[in-house]
Every structure is written in structure tokens, then in C-alpha cells.
PDB file of N, CA and C in Angstrom:
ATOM      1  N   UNK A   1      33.591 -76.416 -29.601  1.00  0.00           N
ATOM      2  CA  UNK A   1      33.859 -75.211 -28.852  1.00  0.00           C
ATOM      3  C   UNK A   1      34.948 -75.473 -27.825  1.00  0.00           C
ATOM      4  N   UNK A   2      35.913 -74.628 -27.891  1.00  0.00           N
ATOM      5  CA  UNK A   2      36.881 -75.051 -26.657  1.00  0.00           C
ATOM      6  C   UNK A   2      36.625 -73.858 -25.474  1.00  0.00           C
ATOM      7  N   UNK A   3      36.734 -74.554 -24.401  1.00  0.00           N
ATOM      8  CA  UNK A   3      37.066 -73.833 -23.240  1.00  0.00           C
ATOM      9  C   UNK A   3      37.702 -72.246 -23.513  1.00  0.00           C
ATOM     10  N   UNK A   4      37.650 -71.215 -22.985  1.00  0.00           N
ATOM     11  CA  UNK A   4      38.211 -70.004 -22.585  1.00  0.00           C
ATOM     12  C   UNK A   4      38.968 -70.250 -20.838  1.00  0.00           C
ATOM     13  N   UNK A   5      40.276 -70.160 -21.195  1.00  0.00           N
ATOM     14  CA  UNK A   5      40.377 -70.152 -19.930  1.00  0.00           C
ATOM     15  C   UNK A   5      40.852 -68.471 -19.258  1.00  0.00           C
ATOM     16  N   UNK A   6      40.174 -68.672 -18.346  1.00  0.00           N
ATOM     17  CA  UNK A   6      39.963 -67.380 -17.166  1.00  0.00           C
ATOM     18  C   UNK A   6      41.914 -67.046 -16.888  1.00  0.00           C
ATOM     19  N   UNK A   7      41.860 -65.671 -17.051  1.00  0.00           N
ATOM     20  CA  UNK A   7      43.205 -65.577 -16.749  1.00  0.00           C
ATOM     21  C   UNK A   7      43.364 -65.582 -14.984  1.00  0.00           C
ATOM     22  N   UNK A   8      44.798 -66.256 -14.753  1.00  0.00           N
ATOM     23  CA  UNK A   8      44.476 -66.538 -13.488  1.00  0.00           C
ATOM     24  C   UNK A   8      44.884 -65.064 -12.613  1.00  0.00           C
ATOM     25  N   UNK A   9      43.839 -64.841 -11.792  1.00  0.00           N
ATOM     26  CA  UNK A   9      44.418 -63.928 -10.810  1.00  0.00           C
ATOM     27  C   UNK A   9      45.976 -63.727  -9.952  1.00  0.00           C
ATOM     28  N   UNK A  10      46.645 -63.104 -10.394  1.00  0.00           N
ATOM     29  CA  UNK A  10      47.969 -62.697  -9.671  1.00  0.00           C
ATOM     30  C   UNK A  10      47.835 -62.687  -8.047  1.00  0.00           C
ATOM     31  N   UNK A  11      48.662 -63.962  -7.404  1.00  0.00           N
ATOM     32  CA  UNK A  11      48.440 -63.997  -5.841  1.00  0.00           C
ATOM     33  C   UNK A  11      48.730 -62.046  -5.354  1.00  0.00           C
ATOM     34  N   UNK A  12      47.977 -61.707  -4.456  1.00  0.00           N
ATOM     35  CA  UNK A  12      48.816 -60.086  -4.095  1.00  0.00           C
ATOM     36  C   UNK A  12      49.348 -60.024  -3.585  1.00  0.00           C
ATOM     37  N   UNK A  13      50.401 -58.800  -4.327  1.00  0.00           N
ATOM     38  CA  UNK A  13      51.514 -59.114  -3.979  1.00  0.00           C
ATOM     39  C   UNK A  13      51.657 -57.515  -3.107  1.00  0.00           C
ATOM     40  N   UNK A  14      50.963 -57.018  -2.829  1.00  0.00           N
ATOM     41  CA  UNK A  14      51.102 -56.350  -1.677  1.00  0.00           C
ATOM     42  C   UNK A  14      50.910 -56.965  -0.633  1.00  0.00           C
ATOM     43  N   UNK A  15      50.436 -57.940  -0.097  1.00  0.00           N
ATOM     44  CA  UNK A  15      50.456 -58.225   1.086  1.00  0.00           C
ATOM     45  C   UNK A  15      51.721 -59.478   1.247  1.00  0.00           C
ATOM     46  N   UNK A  16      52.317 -59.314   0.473  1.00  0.00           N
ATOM     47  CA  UNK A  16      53.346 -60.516   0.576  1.00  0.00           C
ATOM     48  C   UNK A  16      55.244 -59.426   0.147  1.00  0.00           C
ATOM     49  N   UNK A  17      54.861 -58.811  -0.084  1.00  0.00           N
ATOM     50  CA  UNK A  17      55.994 -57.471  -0.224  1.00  0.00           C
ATOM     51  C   UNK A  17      56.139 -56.534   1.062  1.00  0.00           C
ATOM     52  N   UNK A  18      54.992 -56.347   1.852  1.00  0.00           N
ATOM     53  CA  UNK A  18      55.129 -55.695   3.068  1.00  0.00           C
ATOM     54  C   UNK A  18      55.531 -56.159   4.045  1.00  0.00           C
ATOM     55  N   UNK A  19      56.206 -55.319   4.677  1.00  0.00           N
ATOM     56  CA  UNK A  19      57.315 -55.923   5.961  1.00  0.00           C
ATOM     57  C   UNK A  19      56.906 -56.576   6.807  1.00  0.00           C
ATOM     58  N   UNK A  20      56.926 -56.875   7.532  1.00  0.00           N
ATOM     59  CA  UNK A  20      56.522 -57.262   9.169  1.00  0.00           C
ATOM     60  C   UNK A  20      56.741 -56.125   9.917  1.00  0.00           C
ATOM     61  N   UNK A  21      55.531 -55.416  10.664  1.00  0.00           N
ATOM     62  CA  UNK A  21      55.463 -55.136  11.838  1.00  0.00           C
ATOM     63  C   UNK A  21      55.632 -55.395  12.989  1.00  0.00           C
ATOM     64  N   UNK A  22      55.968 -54.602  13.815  1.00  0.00           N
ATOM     65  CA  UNK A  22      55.848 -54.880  14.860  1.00  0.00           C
ATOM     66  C   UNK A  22      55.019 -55.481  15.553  1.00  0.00           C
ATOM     67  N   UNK A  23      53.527 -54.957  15.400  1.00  0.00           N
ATOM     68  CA  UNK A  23      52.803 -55.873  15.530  1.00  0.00           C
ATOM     69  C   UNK A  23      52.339 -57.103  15.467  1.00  0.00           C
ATOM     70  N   UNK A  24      52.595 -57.191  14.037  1.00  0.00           N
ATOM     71  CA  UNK A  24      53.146 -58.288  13.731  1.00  0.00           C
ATOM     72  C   UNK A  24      53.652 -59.842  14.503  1.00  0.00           C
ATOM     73  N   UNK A  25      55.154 -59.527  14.993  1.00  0.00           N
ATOM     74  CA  UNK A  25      55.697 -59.830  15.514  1.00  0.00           C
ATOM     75  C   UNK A  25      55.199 -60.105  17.017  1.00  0.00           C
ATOM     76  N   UNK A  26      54.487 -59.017  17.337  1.00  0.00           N
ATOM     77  CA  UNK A  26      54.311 -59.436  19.193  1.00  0.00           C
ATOM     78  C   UNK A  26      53.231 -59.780  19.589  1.00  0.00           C
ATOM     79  N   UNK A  27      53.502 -60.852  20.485  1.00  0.00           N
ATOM     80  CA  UNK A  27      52.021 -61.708  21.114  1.00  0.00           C
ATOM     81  C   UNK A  27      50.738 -60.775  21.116  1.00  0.00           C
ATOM     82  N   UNK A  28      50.121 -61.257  20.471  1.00  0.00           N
ATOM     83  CA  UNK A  28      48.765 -60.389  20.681  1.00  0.00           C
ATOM     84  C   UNK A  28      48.443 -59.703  22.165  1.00  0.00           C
ATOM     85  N   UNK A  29      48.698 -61.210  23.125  1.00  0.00           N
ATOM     86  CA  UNK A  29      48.669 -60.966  24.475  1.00  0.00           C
ATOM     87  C   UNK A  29      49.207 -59.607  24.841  1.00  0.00           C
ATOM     88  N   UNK A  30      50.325 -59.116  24.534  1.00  0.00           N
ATOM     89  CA  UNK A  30      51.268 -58.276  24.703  1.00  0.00           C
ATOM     90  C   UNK A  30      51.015 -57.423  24.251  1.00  0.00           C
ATOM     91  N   UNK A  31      50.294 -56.977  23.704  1.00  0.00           N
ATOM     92  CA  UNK A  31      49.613 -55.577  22.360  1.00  0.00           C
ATOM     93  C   UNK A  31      48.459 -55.230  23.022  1.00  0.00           C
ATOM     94  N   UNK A  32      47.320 -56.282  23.436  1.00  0.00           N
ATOM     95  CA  UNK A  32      46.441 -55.656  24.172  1.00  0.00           C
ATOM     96  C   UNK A  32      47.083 -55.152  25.563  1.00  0.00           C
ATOM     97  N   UNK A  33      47.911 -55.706  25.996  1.00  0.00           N
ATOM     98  CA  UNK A  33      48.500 -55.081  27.329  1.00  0.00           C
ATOM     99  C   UNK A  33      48.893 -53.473  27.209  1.00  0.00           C
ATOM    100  N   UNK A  34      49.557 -53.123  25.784  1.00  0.00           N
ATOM    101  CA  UNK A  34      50.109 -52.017  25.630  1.00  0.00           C
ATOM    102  C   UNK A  34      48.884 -50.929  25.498  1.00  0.00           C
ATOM    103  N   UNK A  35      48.006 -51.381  24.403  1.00  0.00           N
ATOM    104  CA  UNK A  35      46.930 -50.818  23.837  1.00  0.00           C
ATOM    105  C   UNK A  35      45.888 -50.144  25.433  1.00  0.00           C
ATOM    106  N   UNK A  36      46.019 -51.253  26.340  1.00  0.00           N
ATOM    107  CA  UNK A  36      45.595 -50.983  27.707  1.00  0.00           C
ATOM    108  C   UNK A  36      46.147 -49.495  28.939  1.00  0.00           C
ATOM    109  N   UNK A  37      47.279 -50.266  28.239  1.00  0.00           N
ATOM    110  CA  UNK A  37      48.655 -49.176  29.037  1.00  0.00           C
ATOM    111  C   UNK A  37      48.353 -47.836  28.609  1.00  0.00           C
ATOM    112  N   UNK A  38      48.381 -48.016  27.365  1.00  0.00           N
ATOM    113  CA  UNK A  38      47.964 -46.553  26.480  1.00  0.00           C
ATOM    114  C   UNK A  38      46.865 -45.937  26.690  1.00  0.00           C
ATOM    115  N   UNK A  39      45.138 -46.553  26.583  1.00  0.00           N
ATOM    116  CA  UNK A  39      44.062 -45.706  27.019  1.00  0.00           C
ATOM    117  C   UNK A  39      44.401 -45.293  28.787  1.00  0.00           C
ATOM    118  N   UNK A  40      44.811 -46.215  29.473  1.00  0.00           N
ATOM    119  CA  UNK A  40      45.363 -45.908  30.826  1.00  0.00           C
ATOM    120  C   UNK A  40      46.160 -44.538  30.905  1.00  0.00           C
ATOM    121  N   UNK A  41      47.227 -44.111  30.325  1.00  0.00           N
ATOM    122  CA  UNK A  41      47.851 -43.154  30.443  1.00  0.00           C
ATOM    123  C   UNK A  41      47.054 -41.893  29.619  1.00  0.00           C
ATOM    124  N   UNK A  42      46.369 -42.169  28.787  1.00  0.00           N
ATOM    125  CA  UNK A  42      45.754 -40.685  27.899  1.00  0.00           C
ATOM    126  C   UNK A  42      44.688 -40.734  29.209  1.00  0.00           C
ATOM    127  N   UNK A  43      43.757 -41.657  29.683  1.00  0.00           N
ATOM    128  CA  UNK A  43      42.618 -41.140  30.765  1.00  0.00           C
ATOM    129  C   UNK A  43      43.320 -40.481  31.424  1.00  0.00           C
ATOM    130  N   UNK A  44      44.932 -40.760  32.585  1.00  0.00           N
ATOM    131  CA  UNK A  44      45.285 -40.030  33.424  1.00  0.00           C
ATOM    132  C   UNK A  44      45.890 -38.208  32.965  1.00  0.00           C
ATOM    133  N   UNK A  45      46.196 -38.590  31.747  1.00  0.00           N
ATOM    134  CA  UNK A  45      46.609 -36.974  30.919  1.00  0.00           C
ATOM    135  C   UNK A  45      45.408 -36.290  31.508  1.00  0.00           C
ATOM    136  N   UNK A  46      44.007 -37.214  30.848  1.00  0.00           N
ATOM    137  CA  UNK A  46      42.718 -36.065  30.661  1.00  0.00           C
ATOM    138  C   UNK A  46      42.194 -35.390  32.126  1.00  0.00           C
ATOM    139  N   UNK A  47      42.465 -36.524  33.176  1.00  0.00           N
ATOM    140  CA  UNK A  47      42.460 -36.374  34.331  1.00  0.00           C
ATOM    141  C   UNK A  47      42.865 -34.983  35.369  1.00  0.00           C
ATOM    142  N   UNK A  48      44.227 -35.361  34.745  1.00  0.00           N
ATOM    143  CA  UNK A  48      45.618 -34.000  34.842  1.00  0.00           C
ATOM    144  C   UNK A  48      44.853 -32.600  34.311  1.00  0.00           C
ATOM    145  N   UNK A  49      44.921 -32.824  32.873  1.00  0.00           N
ATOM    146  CA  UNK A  49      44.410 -31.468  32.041  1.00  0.00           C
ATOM    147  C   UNK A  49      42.746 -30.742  32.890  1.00  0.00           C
ATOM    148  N   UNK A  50      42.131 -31.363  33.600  1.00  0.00           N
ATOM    149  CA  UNK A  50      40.988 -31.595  33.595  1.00  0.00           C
ATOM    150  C   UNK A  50      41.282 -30.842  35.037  1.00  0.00           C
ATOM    151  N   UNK A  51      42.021 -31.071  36.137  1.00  0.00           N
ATOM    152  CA  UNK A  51      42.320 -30.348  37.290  1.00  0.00           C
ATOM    153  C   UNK A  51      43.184 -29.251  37.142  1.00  0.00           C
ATOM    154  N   UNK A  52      44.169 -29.382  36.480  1.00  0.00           N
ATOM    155  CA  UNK A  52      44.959 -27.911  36.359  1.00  0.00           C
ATOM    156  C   UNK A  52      43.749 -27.043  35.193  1.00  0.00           C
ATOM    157  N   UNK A  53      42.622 -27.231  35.079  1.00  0.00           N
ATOM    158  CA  UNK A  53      41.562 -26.342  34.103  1.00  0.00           C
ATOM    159  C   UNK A  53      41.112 -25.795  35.641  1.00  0.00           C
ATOM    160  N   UNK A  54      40.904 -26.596  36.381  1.00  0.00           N
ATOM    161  CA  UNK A  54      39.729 -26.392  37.362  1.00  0.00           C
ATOM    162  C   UNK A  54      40.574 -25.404  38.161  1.00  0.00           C
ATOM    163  N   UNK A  55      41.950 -25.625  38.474  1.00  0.00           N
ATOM    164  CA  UNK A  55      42.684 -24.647  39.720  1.00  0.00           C
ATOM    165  C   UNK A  55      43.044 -23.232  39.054  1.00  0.00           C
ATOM    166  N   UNK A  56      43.040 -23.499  37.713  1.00  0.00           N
ATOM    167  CA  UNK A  56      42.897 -22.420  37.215  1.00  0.00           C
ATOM    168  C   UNK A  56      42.056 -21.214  37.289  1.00  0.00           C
ATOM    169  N   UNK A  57      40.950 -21.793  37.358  1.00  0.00           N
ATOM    170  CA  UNK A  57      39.541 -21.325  37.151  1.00  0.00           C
ATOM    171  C   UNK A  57      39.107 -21.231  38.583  1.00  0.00           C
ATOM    172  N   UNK A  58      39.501 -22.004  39.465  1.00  0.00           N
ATOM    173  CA  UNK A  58      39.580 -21.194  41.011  1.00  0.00           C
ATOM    174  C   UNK A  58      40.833 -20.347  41.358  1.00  0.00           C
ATOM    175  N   UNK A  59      41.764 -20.335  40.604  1.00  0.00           N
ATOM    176  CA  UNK A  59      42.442 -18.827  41.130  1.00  0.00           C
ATOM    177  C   UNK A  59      42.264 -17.681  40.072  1.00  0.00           C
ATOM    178  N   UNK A  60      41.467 -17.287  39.020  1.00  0.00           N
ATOM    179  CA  UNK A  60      40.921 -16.168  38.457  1.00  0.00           C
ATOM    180  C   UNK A  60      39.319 -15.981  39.075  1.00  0.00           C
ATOM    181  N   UNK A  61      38.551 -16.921  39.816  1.00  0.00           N
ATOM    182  CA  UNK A  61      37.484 -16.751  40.833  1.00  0.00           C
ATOM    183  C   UNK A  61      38.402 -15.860  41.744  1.00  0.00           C
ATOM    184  N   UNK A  62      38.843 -16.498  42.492  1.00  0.00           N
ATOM    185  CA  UNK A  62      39.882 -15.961  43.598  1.00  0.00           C
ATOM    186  C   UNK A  62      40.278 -14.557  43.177  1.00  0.00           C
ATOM    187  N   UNK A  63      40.882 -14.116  42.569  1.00  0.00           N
ATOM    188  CA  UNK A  63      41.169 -13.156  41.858  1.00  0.00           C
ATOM    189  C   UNK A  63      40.277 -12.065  41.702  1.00  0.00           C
ATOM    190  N   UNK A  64      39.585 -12.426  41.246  1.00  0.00           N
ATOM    191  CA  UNK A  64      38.515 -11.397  41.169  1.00  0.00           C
ATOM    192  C   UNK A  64      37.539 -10.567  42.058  1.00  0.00           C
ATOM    193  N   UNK A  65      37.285 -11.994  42.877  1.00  0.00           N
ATOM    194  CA  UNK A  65      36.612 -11.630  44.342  1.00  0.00           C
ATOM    195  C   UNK A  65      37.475 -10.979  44.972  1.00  0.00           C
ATOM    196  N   UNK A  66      38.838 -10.981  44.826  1.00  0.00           N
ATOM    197  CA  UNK A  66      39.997  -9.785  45.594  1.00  0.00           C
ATOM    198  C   UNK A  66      39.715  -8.337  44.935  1.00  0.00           C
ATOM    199  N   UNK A  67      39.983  -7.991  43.639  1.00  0.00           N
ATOM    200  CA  UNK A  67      39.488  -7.657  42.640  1.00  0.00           C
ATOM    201  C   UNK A  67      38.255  -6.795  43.227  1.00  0.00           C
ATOM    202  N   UNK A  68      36.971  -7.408  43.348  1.00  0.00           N
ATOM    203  CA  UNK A  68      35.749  -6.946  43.746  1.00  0.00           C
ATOM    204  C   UNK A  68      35.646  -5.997  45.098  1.00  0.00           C
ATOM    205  N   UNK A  69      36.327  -6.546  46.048  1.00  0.00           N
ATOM    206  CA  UNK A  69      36.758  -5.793  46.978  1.00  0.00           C
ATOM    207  C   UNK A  69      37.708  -4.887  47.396  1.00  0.00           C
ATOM    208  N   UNK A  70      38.309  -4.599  46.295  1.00  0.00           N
ATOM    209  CA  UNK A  70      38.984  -3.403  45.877  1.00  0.00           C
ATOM    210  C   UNK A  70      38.221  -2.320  45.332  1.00  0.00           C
ATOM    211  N   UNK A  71      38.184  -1.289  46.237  1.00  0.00           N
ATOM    212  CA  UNK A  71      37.752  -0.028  46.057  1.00  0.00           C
ATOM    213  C   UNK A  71      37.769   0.747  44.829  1.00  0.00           C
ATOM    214  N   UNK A  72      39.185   0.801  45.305  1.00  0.00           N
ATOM    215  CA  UNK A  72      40.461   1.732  43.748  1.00  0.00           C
ATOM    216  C   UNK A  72      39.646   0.924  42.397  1.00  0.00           C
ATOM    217  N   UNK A  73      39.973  -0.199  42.385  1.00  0.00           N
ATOM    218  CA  UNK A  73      39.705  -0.965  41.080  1.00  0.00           C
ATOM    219  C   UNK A  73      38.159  -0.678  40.555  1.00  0.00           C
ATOM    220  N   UNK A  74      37.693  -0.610  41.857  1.00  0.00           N
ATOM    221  CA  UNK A  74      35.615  -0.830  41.223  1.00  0.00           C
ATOM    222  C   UNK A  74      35.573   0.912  40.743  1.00  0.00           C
ATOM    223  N   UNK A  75      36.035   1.402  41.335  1.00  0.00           N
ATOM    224  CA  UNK A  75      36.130   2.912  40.776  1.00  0.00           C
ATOM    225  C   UNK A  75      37.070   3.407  39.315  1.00  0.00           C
ATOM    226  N   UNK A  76      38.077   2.759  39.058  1.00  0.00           N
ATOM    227  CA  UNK A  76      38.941   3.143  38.317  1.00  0.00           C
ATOM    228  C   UNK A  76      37.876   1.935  36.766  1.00  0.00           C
ATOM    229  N   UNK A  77      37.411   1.294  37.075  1.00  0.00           N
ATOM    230  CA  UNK A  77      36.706   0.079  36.299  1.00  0.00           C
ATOM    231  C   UNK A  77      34.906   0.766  35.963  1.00  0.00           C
ATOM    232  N   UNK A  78      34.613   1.510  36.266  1.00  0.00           N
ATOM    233  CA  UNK A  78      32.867   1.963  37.111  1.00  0.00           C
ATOM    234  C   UNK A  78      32.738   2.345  35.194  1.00  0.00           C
ATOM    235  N   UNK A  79      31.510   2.160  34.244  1.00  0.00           N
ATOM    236  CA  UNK A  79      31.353   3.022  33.924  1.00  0.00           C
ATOM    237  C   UNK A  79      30.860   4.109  33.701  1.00  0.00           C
ATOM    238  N   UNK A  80      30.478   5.114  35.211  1.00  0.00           N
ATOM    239  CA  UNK A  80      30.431   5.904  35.382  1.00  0.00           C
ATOM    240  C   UNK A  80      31.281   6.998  35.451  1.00  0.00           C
ATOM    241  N   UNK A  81      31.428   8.535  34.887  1.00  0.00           N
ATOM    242  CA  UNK A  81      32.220   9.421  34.752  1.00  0.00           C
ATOM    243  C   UNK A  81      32.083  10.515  36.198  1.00  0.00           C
ATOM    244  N   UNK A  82      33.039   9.856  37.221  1.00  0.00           N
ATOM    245  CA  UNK A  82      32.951   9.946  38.623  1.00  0.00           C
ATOM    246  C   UNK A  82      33.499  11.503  38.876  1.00  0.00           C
ATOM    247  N   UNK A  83      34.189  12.324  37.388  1.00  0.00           N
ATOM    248  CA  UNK A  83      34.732  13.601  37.740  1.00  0.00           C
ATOM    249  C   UNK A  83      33.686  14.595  37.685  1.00  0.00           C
ATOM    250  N   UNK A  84      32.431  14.266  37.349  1.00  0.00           N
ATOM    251  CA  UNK A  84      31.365  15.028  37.136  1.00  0.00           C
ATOM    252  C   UNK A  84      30.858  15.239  38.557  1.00  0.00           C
ATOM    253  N   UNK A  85      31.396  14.723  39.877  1.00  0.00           N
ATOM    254  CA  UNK A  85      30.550  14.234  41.086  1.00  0.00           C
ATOM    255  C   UNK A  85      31.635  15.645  41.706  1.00  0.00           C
ATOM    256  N   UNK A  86      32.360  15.982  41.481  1.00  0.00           N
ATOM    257  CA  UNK A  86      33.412  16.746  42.243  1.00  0.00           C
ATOM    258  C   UNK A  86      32.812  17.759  42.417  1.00  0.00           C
TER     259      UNK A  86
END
């Protein structure tokens, strides 16, 4: 009986055809620094987004309570049919 020999597996050649990254290339050290930099700047976005929601939402409060104390408006707004009162 002779041997069968196993065909040999082809080294892959996708991982030996693909470029180098950037990543790649830069100190790991240096990638977590960025990767750092980066959740750092999206927290301060959410931060941002997160107060201009809020000043928002205190000047349509604001607003309204002006709004509320307006006569004209609570009348012209009522739904009551106020020409029936004449």
C-alpha cells in the first residue's frame, strides 16, 4: 500500500497580498493614544449635544411661560367659543 499524500494547503494568500495599513505601521503605543483621543472627543461632542438639548428646552419652557401669561394668546388659543359670551 503506498502512502496518499495530503495535498498541501496553499500558504494564504490573502493575508500576504494585502497592503499594510496604517495601523499597521504605527506603534501600537501611538494607536491607543489616538483611539483615546477619539472616545475623548465623541464624549465631549455628546457633552456639547447634550447642553445645547437642555438650553433649548429651557428657552421653549421660557417661552411658553411668556406665552401663558399672555392674555391675547390664552384667549385666541381657549377652546372655548368666547363669541357666544357677547
Amino acid at each position: 500500500m503506498a502512502k496518499k499524500n495530503k495535498p498541501a494547503a496553499p500558504p494564504s494568500a490573502a493575508s500576504q497580498d494585502k497592503p499594510a495599513t496604517l495601523k499597521d505601521l504605527l506603534n501600537p503605543d501611538v494607536v491607543s493614544k489616538l483611539k483615546a483621543q477619539a472616545d475623548q472627543m465623541k464624549a465631549e461632542a455628546e457633552i456639547q449635544r447634550e447642553e445645547a438639548r437642555k438650553q433649548a428646552e429651557a428657552a421653549r419652557k421660557a417661552e411658553q411661560k411668556r406665552l401663558d401669561n399672555n392674555f391675547e394668546y390664552l384667549l385666541n388659543n381657549s377652546g372655548m367659543d368666547w363669541k357666544k359670551y357677547n
